[in-house]
C-alpha atoms as a PDB file:
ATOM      1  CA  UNK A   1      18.286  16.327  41.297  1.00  0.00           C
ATOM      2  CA  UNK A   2      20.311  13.713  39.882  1.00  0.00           C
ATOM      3  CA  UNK A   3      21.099  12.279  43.837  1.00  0.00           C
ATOM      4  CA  UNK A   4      17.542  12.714  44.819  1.00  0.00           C
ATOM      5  CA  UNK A   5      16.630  10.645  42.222  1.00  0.00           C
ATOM      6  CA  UNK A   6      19.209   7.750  42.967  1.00  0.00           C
ATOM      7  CA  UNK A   7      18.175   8.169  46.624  1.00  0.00           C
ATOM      8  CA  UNK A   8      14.673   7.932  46.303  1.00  0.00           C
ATOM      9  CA  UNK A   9      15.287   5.317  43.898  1.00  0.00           C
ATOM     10  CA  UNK A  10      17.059   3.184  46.593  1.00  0.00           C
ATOM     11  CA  UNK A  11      14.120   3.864  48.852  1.00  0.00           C
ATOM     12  CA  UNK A  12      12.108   2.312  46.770  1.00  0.00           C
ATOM     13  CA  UNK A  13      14.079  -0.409  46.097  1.00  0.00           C
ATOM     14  CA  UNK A  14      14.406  -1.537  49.631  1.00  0.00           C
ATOM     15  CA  UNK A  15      10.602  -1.477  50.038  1.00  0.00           C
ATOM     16  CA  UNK A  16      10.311  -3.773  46.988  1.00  0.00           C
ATOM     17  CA  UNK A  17      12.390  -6.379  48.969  1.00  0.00           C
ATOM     18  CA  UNK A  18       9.457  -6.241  51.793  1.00  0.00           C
ATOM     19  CA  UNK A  19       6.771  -6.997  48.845  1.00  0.00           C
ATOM     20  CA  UNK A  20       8.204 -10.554  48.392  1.00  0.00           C
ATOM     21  CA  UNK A  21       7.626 -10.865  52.399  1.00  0.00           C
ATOM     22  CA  UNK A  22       4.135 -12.224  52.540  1.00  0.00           C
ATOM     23  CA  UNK A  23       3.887 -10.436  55.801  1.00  0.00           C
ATOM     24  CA  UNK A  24       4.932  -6.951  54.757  1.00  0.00           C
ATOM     25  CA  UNK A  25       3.499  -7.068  51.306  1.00  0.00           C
ATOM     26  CA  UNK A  26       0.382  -5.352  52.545  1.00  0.00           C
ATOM     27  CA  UNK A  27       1.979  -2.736  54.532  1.00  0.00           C
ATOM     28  CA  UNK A  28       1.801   0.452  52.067  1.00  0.00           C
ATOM     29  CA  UNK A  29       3.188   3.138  54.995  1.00  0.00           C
ATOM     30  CA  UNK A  30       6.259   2.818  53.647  1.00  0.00           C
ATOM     31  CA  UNK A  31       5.677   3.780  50.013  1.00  0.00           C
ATOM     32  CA  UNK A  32       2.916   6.473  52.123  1.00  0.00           C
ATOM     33  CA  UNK A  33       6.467   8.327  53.467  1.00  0.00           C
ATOM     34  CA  UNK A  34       7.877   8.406  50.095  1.00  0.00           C
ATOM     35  CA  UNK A  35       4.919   9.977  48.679  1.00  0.00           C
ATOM     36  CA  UNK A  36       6.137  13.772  49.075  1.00  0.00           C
ATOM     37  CA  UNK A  37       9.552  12.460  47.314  1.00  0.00           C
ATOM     38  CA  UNK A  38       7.869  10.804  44.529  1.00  0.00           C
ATOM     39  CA  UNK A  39       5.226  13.643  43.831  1.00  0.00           C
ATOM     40  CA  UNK A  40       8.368  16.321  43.648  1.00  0.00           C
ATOM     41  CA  UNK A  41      10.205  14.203  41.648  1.00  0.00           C
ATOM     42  CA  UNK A  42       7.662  13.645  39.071  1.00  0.00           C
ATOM     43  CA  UNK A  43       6.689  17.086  39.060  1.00  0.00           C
ATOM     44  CA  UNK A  44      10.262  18.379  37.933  1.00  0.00           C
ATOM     45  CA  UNK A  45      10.456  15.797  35.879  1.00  0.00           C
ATOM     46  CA  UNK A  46       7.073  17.032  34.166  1.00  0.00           C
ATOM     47  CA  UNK A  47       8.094  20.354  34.035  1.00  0.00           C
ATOM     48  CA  UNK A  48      11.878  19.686  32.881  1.00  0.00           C
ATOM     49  CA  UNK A  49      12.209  16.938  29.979  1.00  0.00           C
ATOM     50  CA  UNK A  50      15.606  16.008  32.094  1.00  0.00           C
ATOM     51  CA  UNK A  51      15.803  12.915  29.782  1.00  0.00           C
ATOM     52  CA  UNK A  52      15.930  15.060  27.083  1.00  0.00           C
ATOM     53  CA  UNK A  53      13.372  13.085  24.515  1.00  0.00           C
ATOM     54  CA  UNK A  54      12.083  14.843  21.783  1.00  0.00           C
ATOM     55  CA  UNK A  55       8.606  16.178  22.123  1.00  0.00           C
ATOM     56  CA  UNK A  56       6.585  13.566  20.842  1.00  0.00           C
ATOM     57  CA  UNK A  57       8.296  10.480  23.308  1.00  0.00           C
ATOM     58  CA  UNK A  58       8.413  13.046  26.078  1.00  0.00           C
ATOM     59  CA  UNK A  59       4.469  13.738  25.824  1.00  0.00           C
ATOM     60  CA  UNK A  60       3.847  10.156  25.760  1.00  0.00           C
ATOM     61  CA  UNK A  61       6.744   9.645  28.664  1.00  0.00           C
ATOM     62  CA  UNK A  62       4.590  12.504  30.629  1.00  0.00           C
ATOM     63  CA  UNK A  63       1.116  10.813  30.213  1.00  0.00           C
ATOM     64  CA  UNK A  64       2.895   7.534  31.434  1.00  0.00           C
ATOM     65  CA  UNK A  65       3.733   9.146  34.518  1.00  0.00           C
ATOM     66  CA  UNK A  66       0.580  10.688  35.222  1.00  0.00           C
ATOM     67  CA  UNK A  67      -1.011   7.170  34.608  1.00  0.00           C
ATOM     68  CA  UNK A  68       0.986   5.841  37.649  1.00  0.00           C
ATOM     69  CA  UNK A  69       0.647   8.329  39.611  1.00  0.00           C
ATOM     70  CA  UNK A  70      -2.602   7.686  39.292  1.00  0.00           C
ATOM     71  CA  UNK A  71      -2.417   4.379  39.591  1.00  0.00           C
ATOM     72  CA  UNK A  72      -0.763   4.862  43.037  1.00  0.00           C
ATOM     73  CA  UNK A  73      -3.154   7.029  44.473  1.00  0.00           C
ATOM     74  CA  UNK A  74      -5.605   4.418  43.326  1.00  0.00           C
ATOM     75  CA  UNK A  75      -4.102   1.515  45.219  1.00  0.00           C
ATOM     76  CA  UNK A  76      -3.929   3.713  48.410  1.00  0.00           C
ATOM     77  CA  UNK A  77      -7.291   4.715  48.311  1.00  0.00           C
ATOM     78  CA  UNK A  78      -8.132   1.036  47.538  1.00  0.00           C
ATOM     79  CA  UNK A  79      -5.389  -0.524  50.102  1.00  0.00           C
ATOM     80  CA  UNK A  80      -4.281  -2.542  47.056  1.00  0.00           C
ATOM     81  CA  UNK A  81      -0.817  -3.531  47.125  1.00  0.00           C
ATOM     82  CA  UNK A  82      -0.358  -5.436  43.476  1.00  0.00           C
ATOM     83  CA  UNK A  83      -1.439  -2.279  41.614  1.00  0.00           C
ATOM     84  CA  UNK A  84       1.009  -0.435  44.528  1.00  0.00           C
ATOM     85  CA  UNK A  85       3.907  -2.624  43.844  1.00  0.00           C
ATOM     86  CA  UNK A  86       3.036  -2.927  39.707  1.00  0.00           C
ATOM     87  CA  UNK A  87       3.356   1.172  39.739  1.00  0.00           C
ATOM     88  CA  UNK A  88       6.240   1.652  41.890  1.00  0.00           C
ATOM     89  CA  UNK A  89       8.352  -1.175  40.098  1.00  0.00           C
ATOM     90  CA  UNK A  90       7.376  -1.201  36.995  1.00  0.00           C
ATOM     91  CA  UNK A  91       6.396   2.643  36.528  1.00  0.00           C
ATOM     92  CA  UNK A  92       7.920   5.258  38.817  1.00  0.00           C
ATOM     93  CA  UNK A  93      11.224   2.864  38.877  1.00  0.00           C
ATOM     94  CA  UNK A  94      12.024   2.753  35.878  1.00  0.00           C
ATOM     95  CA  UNK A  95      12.175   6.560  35.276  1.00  0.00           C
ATOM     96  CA  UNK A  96      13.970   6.957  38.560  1.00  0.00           C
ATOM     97  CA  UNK A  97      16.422   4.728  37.588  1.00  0.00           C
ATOM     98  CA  UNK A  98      16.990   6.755  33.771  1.00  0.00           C
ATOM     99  CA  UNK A  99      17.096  10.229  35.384  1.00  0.00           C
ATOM    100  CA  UNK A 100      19.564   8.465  38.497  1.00  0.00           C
ATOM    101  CA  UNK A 101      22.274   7.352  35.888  1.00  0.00           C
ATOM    102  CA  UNK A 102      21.116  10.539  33.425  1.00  0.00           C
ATOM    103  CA  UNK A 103      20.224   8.237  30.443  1.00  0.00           C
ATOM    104  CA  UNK A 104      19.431   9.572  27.445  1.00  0.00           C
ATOM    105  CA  UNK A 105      16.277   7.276  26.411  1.00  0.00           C
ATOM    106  CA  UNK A 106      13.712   5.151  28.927  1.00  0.00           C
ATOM    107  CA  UNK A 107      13.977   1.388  28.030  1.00  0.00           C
END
């Protein structure tokens, strides 16, 4: 799981590039195609603690993901691209990037 992550991960970061276009910051079909990545990622990494953070940070950790998860189904259904690119960077990212490298803590 450790390459999916770094792959989708990459994915991701490419489409950040387009959000500082002007003309492709609106375009969410791109983070659309990931969605099937990013909803199994986050559901092993609800199910499997693969950072391995004790219980109390890791039911905080799994609340935070839920929150952007939500947060990007929001900005679909509202064809909002800040909240869109606030989530994916600043939320989904970062955990990518900790289970990617196999961390042991989320910055």
């Amino acid at each position: 799981m450790q390459e999916k992550c770094a792959k989708l991960y990459h994915a991701l970061e490419m489409i950040e590039e387009d959000f500082l276009d002007y003309q492709n910051r609106k375009n969410l079909l791109p983070i659309r195609e990931q969605l099937n990545n990013i909803q199994e990622f986050t559901l092993w990494f609800l199910q499997q603690n693969p950072l391995e953070l004790d219980e109390q940070l890791y039911v905080q950790t799994k609340e935070d993901i839920l929150i952007i998860l939500k947060d990007i189904v929001s900005a679909i259904e509202e064809n909002d691209y800040v909240l869109m690119h606030d989530a994916i960077v600043y939320g989904i990212m970062k955990y990518l990037k900790a289970c990617s490298i196999g961390m042991a803590e989320v910055e």
